[in-house]
N, C-alpha and C. Protein backbone atom coordinates (compact mmCIF):
# COMPACT_ATOMS: atom_id res chain seq x y z
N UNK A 1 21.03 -15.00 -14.69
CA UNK A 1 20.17 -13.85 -14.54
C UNK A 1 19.21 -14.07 -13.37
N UNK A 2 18.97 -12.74 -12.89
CA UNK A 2 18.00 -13.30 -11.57
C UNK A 2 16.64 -12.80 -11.99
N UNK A 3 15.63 -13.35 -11.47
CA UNK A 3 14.60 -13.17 -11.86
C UNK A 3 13.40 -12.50 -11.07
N UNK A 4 12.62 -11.19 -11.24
CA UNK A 4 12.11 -10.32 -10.28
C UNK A 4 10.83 -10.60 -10.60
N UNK A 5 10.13 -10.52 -9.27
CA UNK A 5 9.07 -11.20 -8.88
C UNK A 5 7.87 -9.43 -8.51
N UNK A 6 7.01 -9.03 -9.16
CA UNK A 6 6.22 -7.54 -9.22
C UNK A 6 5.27 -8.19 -7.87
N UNK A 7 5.38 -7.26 -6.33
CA UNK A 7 4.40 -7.91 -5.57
C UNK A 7 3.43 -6.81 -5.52
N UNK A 8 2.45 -7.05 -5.66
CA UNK A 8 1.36 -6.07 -4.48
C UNK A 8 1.96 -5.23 -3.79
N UNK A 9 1.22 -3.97 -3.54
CA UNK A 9 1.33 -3.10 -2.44
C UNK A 9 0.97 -3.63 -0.78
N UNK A 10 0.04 -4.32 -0.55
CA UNK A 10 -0.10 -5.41 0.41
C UNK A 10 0.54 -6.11 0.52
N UNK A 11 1.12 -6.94 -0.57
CA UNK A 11 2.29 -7.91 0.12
C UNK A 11 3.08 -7.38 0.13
N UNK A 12 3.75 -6.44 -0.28
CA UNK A 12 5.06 -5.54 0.26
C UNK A 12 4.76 -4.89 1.76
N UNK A 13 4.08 -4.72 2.12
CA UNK A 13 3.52 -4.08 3.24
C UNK A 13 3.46 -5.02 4.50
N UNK A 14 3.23 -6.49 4.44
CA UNK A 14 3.08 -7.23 5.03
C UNK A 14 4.42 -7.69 5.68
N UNK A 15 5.01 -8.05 4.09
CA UNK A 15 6.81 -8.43 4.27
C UNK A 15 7.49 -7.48 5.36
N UNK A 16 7.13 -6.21 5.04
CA UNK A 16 8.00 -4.83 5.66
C UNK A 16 7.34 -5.10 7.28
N UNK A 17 5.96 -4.98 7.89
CA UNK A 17 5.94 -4.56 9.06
C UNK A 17 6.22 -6.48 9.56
N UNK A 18 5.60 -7.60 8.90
CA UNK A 18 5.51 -8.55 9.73
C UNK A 18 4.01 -8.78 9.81
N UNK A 19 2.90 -7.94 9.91
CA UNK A 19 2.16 -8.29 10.58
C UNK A 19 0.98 -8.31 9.69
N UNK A 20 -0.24 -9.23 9.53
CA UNK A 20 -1.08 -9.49 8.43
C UNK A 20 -2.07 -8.52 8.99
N UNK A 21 -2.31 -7.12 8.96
CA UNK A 21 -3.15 -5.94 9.20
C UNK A 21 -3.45 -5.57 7.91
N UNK A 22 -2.99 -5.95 6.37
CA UNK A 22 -3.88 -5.49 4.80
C UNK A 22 -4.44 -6.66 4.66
N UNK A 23 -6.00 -6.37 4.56
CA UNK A 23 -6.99 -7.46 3.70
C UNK A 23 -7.15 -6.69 2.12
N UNK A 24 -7.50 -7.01 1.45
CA UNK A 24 -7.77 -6.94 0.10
C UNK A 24 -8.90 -5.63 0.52
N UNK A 25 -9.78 -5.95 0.84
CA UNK A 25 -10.86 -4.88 1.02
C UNK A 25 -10.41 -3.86 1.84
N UNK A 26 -9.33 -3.80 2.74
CA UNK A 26 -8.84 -2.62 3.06
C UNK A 26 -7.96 -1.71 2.05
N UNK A 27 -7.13 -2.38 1.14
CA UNK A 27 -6.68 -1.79 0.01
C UNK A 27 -7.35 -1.59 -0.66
N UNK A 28 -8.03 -1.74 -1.30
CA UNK A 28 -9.50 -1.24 -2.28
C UNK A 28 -10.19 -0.18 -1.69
N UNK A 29 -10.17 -0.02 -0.38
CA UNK A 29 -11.01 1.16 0.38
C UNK A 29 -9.40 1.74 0.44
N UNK A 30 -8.91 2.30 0.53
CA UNK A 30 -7.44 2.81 0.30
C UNK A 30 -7.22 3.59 -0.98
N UNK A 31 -7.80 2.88 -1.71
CA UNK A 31 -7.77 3.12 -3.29
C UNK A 31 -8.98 3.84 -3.23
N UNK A 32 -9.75 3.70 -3.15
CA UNK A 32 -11.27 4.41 -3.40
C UNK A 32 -11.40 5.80 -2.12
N UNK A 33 -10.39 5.72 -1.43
CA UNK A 33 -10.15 7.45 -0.78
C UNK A 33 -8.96 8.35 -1.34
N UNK A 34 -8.42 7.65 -2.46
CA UNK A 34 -7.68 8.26 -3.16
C UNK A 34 -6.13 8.04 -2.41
N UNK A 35 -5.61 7.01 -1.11
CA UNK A 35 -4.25 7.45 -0.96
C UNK A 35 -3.30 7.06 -1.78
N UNK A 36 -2.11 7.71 -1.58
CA UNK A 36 -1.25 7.41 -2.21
C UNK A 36 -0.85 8.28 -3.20
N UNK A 37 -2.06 9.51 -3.52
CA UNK A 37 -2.12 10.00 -4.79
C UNK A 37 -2.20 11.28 -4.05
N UNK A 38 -2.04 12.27 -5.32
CA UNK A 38 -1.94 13.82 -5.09
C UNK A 38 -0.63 13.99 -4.62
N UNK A 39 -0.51 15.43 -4.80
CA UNK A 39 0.88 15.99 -4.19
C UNK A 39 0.99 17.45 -3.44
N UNK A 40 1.82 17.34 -2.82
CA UNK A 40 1.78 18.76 -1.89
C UNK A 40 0.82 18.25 -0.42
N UNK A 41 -0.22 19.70 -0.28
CA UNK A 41 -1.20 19.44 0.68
C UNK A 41 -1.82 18.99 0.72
N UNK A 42 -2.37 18.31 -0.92
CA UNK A 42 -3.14 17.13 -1.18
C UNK A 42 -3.02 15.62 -1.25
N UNK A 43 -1.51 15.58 -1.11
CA UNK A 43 -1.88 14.39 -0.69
C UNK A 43 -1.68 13.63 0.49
N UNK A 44 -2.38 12.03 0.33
CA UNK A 44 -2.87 11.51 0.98
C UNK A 44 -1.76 9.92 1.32
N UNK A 45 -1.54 10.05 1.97
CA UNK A 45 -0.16 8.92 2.41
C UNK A 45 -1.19 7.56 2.93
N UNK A 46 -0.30 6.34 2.09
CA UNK A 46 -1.11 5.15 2.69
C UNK A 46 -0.84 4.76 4.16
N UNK A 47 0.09 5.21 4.85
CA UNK A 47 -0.19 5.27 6.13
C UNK A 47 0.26 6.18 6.72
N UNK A 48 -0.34 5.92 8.07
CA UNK A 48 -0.40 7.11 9.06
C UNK A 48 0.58 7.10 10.09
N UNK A 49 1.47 7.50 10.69
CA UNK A 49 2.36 7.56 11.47
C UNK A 49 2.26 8.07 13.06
């Protein structure tokens, strides 16, 4: 059996671009503007493109 490892939204984020740009306090301020959440015109995407 293989065994799955639950990471952070930061460390998934890190893995994906490469580059150490999430501190802890930037995800927490992330969280406390609400992204990620709402739907439609409201919401708010954790990043920006």
């Amino acid at each position: 059996m293989y065994q799955v490892k639950v990471r952070s939204l930061p460390e998934i984020i890190f893995m994906v671009r490469g580059r150490n740009e999430w501190t802890q306090a930037k995800y927490e301020r992330y969280i406390k503007e609400g992204r990620g959440r709402g739907s439609g015109k409201d919401y708010k995407p954790w990043l920006k493109i």
